[in-house]
Every structure is written in C-alpha cells, then in structure tokens.
PDB file of N, CA and C in Angstrom:
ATOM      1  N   UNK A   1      -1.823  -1.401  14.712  1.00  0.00           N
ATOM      2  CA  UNK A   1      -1.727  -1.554  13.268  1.00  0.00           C
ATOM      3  C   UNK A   1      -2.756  -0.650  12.604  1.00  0.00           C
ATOM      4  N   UNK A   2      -2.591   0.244  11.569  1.00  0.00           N
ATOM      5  CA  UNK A   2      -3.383   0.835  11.127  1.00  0.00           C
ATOM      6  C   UNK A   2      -3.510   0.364   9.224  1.00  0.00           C
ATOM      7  N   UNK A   3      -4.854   0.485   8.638  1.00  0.00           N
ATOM      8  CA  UNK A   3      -5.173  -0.741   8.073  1.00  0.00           C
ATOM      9  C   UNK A   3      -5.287   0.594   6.645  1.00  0.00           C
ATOM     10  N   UNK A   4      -4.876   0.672   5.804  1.00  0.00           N
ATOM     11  CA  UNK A   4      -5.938   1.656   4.878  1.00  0.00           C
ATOM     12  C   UNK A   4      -5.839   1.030   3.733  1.00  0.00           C
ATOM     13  N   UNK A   5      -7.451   1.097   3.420  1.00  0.00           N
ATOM     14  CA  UNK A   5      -8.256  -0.120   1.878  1.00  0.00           C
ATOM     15  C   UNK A   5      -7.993   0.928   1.048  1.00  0.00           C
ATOM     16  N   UNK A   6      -7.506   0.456  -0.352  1.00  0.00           N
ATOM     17  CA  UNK A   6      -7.842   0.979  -1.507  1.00  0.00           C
ATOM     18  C   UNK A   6      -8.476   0.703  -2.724  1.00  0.00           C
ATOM     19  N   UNK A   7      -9.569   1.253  -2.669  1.00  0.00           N
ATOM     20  CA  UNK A   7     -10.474   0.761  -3.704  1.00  0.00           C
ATOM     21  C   UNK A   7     -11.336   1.464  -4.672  1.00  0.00           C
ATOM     22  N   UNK A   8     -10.983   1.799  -5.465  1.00  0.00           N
ATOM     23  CA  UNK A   8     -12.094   2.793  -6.228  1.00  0.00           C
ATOM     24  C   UNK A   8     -10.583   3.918  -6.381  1.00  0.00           C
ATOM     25  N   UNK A   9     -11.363   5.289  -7.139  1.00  0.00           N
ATOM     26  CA  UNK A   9     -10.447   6.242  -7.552  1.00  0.00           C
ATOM     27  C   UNK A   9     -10.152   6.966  -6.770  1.00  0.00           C
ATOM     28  N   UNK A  10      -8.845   7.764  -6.417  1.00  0.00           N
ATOM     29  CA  UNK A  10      -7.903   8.235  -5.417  1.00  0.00           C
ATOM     30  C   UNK A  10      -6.699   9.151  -6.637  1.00  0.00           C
ATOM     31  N   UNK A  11      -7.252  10.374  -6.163  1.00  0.00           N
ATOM     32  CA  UNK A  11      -6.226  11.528  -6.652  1.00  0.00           C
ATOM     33  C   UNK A  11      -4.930  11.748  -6.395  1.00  0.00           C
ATOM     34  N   UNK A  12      -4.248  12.599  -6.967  1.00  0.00           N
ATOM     35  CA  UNK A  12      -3.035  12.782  -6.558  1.00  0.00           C
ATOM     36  C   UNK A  12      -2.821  13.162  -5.118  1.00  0.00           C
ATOM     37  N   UNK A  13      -4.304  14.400  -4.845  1.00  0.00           N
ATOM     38  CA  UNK A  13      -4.283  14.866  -3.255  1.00  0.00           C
ATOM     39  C   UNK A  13      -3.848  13.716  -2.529  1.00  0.00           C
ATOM     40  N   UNK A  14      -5.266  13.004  -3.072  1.00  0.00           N
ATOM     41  CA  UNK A  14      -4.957  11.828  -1.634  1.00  0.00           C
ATOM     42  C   UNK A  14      -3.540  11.120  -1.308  1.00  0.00           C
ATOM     43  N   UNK A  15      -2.900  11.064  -1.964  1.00  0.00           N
ATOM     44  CA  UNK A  15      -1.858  10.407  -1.960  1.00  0.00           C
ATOM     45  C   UNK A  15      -0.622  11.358  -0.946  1.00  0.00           C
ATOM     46  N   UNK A  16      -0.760  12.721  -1.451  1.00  0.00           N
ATOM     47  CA  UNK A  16       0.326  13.547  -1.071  1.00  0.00           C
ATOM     48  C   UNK A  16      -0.449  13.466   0.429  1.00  0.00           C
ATOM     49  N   UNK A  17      -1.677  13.440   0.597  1.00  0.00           N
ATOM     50  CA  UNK A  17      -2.253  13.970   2.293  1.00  0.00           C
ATOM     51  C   UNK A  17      -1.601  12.653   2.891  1.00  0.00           C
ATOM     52  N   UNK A  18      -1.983  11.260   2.257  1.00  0.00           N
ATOM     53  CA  UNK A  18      -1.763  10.227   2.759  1.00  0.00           C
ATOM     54  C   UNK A  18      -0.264  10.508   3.516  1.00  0.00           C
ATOM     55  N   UNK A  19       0.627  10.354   2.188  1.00  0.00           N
ATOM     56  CA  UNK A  19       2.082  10.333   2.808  1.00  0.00           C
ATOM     57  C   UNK A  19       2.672  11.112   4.072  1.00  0.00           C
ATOM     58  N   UNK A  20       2.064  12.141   4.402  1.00  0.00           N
ATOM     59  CA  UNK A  20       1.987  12.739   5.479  1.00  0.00           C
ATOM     60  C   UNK A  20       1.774  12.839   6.772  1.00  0.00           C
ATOM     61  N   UNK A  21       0.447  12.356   6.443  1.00  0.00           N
ATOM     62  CA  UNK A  21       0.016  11.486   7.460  1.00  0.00           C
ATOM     63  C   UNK A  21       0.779  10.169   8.234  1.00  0.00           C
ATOM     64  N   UNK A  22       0.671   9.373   6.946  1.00  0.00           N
ATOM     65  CA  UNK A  22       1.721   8.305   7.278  1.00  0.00           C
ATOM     66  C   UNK A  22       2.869   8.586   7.889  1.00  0.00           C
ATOM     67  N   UNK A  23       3.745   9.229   7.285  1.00  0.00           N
ATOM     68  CA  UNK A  23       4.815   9.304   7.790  1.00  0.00           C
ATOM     69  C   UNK A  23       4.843   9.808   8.752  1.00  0.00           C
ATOM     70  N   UNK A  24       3.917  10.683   9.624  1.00  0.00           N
ATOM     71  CA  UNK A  24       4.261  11.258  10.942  1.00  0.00           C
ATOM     72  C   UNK A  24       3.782  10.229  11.624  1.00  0.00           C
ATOM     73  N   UNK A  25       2.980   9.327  11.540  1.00  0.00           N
ATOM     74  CA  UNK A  25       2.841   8.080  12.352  1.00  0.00           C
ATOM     75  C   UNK A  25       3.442   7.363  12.659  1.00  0.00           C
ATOM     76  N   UNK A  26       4.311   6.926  11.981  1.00  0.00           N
ATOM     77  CA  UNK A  26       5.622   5.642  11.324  1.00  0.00           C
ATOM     78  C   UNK A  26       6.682   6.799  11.884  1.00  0.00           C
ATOM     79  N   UNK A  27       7.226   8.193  12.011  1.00  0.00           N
ATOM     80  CA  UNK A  27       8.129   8.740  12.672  1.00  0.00           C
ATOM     81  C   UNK A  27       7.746   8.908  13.836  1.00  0.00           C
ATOM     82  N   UNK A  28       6.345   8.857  14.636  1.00  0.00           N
ATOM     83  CA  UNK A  28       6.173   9.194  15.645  1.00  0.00           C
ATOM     84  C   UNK A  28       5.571   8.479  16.774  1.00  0.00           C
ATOM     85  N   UNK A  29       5.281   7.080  15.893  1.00  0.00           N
ATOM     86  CA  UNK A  29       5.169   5.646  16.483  1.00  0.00           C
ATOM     87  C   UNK A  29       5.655   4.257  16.601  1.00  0.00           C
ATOM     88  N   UNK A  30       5.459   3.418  17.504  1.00  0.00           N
ATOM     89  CA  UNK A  30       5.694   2.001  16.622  1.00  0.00           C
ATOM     90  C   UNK A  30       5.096   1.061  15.417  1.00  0.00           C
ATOM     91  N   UNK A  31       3.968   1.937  15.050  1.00  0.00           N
ATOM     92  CA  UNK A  31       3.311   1.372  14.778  1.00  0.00           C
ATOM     93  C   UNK A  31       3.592   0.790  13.524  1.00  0.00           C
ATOM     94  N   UNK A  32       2.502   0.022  13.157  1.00  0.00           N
ATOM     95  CA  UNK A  32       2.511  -1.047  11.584  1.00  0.00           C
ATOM     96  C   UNK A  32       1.415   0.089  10.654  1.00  0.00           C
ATOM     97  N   UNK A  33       2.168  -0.329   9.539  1.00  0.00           N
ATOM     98  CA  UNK A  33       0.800   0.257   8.545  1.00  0.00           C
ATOM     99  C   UNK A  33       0.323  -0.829   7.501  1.00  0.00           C
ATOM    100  N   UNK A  34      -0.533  -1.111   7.301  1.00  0.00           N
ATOM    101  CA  UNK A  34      -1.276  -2.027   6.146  1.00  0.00           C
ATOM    102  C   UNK A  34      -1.897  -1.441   4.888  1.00  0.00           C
ATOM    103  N   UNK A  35      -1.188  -1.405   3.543  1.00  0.00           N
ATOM    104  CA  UNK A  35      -1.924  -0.633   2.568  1.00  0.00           C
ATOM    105  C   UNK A  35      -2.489  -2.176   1.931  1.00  0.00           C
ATOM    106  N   UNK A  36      -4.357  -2.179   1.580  1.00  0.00           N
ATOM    107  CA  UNK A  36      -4.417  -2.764   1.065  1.00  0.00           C
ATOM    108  C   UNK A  36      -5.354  -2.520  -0.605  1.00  0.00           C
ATOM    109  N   UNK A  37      -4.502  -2.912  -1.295  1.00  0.00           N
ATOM    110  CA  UNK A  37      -5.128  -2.276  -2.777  1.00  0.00           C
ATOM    111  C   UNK A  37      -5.715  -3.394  -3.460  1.00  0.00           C
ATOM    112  N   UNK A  38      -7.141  -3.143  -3.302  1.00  0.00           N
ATOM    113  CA  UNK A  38      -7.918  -3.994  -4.351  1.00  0.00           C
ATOM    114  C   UNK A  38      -7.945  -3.478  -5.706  1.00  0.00           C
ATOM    115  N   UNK A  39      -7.991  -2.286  -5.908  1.00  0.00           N
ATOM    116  CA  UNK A  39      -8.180  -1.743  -7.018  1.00  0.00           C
ATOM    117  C   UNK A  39      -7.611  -0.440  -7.534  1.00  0.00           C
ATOM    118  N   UNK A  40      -7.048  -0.254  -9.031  1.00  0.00           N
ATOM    119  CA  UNK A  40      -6.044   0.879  -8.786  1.00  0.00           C
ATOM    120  C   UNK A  40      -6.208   1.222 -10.563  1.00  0.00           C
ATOM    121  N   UNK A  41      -5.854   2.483 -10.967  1.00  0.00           N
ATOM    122  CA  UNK A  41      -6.146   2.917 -12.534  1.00  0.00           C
ATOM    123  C   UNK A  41      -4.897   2.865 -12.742  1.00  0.00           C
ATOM    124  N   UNK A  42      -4.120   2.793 -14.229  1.00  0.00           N
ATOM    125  CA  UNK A  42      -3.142   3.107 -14.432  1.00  0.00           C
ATOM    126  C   UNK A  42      -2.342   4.324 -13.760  1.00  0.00           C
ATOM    127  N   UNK A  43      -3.348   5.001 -14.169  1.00  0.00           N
ATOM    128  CA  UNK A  43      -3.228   6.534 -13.864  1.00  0.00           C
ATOM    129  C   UNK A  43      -3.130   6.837 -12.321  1.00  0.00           C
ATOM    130  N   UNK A  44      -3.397   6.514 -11.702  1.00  0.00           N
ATOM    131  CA  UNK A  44      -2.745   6.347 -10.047  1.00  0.00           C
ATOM    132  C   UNK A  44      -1.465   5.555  -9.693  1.00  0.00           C
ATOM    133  N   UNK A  45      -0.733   4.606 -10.403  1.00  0.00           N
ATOM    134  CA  UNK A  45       0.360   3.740 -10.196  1.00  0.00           C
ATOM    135  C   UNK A  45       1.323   4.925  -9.890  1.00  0.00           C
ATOM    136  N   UNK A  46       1.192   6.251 -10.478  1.00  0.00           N
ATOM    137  CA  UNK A  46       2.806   7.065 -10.066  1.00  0.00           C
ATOM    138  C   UNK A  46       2.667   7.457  -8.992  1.00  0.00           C
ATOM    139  N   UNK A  47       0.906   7.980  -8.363  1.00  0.00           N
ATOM    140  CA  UNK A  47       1.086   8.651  -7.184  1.00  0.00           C
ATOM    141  C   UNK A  47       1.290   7.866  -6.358  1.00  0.00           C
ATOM    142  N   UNK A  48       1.016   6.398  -6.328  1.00  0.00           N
ATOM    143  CA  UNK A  48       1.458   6.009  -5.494  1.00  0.00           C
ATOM    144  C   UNK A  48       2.821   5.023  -5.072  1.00  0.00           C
ATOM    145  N   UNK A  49       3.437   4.739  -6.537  1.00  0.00           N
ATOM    146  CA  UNK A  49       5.166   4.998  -6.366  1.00  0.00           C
ATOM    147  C   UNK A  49       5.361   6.057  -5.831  1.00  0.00           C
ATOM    148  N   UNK A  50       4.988   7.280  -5.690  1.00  0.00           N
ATOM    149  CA  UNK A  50       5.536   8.051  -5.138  1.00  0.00           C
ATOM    150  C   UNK A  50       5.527   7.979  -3.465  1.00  0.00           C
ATOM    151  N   UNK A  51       4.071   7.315  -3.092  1.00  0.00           N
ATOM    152  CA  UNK A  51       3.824   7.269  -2.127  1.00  0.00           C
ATOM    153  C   UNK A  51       5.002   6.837  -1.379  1.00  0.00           C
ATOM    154  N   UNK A  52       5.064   5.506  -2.070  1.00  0.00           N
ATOM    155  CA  UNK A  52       5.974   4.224  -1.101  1.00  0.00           C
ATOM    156  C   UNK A  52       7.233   4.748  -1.107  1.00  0.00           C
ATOM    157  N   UNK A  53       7.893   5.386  -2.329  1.00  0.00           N
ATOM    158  CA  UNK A  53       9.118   5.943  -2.061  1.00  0.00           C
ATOM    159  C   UNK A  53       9.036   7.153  -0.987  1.00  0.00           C
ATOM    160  N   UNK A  54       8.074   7.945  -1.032  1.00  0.00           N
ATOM    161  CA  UNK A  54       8.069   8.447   0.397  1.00  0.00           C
ATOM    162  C   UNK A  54       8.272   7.710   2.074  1.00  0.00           C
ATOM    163  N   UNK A  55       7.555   6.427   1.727  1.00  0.00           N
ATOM    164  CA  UNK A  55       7.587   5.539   2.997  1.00  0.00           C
ATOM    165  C   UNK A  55       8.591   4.458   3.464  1.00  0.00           C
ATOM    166  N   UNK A  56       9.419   4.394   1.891  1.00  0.00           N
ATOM    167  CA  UNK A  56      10.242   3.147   2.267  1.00  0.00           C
ATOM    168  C   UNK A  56      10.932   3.264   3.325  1.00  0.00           C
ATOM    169  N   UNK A  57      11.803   4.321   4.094  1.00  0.00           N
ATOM    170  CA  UNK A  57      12.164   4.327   5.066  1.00  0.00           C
ATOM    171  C   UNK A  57      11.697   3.163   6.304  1.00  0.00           C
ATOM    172  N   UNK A  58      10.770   3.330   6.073  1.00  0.00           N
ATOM    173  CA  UNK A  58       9.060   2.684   7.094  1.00  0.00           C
ATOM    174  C   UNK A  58       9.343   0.983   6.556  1.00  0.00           C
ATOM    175  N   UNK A  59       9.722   0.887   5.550  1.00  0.00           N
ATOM    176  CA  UNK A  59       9.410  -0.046   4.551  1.00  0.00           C
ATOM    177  C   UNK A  59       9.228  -1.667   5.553  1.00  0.00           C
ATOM    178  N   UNK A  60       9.990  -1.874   6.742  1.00  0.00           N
ATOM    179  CA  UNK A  60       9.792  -3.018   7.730  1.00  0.00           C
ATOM    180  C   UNK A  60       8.568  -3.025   8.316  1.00  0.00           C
ATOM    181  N   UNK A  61       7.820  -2.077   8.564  1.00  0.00           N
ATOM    182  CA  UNK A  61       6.864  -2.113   9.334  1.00  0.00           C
ATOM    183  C   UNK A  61       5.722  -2.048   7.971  1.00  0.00           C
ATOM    184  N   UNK A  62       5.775  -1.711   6.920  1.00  0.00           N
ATOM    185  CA  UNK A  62       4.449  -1.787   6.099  1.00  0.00           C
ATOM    186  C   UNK A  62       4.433  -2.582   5.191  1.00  0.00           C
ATOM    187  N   UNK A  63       2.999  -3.162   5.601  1.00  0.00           N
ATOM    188  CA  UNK A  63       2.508  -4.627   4.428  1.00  0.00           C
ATOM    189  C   UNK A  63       1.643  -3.742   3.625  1.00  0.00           C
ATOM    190  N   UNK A  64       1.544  -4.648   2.285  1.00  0.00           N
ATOM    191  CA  UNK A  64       1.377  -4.418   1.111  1.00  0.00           C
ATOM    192  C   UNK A  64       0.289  -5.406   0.682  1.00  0.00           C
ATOM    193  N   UNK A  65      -0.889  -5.516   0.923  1.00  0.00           N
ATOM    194  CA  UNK A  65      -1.487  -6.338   0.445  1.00  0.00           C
ATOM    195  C   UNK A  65      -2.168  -6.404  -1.248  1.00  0.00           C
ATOM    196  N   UNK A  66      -1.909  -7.200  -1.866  1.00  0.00           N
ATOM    197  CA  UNK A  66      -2.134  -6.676  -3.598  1.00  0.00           C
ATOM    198  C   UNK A  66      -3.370  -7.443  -3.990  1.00  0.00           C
ATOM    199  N   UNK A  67      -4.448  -7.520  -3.864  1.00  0.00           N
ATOM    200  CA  UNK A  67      -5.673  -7.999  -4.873  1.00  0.00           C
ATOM    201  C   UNK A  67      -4.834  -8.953  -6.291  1.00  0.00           C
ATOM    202  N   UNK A  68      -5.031  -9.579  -6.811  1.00  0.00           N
ATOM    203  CA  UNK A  68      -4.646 -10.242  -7.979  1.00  0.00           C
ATOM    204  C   UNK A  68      -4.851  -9.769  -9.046  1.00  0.00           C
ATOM    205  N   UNK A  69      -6.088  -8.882  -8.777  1.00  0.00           N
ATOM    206  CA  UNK A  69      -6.085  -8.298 -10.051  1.00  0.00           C
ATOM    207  C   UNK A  69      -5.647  -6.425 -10.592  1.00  0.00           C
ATOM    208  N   UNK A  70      -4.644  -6.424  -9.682  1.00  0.00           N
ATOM    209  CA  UNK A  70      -4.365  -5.268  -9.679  1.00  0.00           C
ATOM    210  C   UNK A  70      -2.152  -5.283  -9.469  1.00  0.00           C
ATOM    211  N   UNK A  71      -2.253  -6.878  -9.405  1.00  0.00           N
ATOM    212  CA  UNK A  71      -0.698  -7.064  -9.386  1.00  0.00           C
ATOM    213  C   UNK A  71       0.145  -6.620 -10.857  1.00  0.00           C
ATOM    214  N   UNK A  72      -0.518  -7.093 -12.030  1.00  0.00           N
ATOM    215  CA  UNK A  72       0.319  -6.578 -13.133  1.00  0.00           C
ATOM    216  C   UNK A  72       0.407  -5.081 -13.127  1.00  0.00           C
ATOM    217  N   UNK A  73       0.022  -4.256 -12.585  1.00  0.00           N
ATOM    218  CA  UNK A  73       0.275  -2.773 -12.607  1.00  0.00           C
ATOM    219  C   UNK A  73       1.076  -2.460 -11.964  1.00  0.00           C
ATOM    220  N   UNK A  74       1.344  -2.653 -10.360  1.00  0.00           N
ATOM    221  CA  UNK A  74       2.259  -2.469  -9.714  1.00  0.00           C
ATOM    222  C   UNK A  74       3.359  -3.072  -9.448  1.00  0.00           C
ATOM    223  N   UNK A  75       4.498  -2.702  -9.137  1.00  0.00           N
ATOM    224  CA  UNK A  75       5.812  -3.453  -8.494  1.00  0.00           C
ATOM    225  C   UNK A  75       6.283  -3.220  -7.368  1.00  0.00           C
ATOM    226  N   UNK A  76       6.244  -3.959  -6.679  1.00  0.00           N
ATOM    227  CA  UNK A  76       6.396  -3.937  -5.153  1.00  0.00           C
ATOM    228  C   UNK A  76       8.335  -4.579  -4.903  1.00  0.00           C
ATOM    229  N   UNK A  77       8.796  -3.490  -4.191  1.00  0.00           N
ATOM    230  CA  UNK A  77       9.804  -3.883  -3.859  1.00  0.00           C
ATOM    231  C   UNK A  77       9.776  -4.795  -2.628  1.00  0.00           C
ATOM    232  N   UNK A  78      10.031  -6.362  -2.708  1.00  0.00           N
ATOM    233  CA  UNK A  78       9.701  -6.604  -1.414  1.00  0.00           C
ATOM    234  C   UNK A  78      10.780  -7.108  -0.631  1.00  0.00           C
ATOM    235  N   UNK A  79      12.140  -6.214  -0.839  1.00  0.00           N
ATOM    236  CA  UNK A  79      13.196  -6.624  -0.084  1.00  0.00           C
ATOM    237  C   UNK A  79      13.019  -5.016   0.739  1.00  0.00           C
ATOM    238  N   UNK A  80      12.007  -4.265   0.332  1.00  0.00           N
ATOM    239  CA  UNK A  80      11.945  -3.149   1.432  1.00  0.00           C
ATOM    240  C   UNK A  80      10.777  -3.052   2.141  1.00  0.00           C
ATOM    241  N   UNK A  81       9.500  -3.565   1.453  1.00  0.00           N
ATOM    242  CA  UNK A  81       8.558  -3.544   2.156  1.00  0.00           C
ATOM    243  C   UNK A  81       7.752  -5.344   1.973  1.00  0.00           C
ATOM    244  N   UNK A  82       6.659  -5.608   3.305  1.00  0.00           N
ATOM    245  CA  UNK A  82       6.410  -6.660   3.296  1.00  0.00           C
ATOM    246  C   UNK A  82       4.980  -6.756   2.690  1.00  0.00           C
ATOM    247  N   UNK A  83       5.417  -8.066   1.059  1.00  0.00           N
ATOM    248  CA  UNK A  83       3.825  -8.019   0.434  1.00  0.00           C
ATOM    249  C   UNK A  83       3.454  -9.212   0.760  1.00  0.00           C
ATOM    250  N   UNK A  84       2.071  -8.902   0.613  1.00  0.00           N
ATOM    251  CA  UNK A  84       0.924  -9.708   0.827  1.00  0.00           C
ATOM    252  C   UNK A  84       0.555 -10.362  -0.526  1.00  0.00           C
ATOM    253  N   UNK A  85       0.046 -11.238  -1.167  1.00  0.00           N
ATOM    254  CA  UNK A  85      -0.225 -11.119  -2.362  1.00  0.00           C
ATOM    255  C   UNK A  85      -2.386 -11.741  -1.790  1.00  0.00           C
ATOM    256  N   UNK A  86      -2.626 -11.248  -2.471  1.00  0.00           N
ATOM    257  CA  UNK A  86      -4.430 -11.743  -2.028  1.00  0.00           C
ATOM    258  C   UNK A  86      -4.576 -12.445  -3.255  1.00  0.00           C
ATOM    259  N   UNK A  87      -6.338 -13.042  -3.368  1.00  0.00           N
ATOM    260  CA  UNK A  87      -6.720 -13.553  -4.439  1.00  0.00           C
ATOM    261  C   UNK A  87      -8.392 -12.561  -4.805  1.00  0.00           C
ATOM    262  N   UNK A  88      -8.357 -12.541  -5.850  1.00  0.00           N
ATOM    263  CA  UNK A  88     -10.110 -12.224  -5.875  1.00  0.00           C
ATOM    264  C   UNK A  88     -10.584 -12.645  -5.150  1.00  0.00           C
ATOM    265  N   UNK A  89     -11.772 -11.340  -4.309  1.00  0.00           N
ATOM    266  CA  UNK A  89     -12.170 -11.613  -3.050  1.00  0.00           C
ATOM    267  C   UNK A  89     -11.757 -11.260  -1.599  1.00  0.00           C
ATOM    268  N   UNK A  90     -10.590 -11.024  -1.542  1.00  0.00           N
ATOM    269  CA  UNK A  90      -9.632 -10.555  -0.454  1.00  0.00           C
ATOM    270  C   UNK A  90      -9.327 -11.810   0.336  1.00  0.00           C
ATOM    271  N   UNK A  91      -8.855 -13.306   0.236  1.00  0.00           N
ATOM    272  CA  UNK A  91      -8.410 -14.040   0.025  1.00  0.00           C
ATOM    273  C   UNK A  91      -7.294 -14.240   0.341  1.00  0.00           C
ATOM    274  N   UNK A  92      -6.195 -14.252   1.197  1.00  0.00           N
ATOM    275  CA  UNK A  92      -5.102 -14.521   1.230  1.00  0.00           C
ATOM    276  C   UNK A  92      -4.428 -15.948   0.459  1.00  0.00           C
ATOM    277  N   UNK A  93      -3.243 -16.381   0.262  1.00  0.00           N
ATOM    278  CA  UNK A  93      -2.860 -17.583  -0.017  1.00  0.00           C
ATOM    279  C   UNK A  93      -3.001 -18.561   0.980  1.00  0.00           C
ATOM    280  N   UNK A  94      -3.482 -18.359   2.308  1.00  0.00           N
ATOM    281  CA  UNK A  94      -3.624 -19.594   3.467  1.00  0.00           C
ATOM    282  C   UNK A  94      -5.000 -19.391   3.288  1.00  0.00           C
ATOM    283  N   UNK A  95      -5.971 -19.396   2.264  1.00  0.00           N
ATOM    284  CA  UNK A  95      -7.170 -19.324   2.481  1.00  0.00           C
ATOM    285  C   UNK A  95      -8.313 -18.795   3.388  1.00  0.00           C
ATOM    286  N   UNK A  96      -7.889 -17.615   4.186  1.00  0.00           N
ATOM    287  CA  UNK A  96      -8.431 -16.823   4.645  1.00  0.00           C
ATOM    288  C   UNK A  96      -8.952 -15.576   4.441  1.00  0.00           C
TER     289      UNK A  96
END
C-alpha cells in the first residue's frame, strides 16, 4: 500500500508528477494507493480533479481519505473510488 499525505500547498507540478507516477504503479502493480488530504486551497481542487480523473481507472484500489475540514471543497466520486471520511485530527469514524 502506498500512503501519500496532503497537507499544506501543492502546485499544479505536483499533481501532473504525481499522476505519473501513480499511474505507472497502479499499471505496473498490484498495489493500493492511499491519498490522504488534510488540507487543500480552493485553488488546488482542479489539479487535483484532474488528478483522480487521471486515476479513476485505478479507482478500486484507491482510498480517499478526506479530513472534515476540507470535505466541502471536494467531491469524491465514491462509486469509483473508495472514501474514507476522517474527523479533525486524523480520526477515522471507528475512532481510531
């Protein structure tokens, strides 16, 4: 399983390097991917729609973990990919 935190500000680069990355992993493994976003600007929500529409393919194997306070910005399709929802704190709903 490979785990990547998001927190703080993240450019368009990062996003386009990300998807790349990703995706040759997810085409060239079994593996799982874990995006987890604590924190996100308006202004990053497209690069990284863009991201996921790059990944949905993948979309069974990658969780989505969302901070609470960063859920009204994004929309997670989750009949393609699997979300997590967290609480302040990184918190899951089973209290862990």
């Amino acid at each position: 399983n490979l785990s990547i935190h998001l927190k703080g500000v993240s450019g368009r680069k990062f996003f386009r390097r990300a998807g790349r990355h990703l995706e040759k992993v997810l085409e060239d493994t079994a593996a799982f991917v874990t995006l987890r976003i604590e924190a996100l600007q308006e202004v990053q929500v497209k690069h990284l729609n863009r991201l996921l529409k790059r990944l949905s393919r993948y979309g069974d194997r990658i969780y989505i973990s969302l901070d609470e306070e960063v859920r009204h910005l994004i929309e997670i399709d989750s009949s393609v990919f699997n979300l997590v929802l967290e609480r302040t704190g990184g918190r899951d709903r089973t209290g862990r």
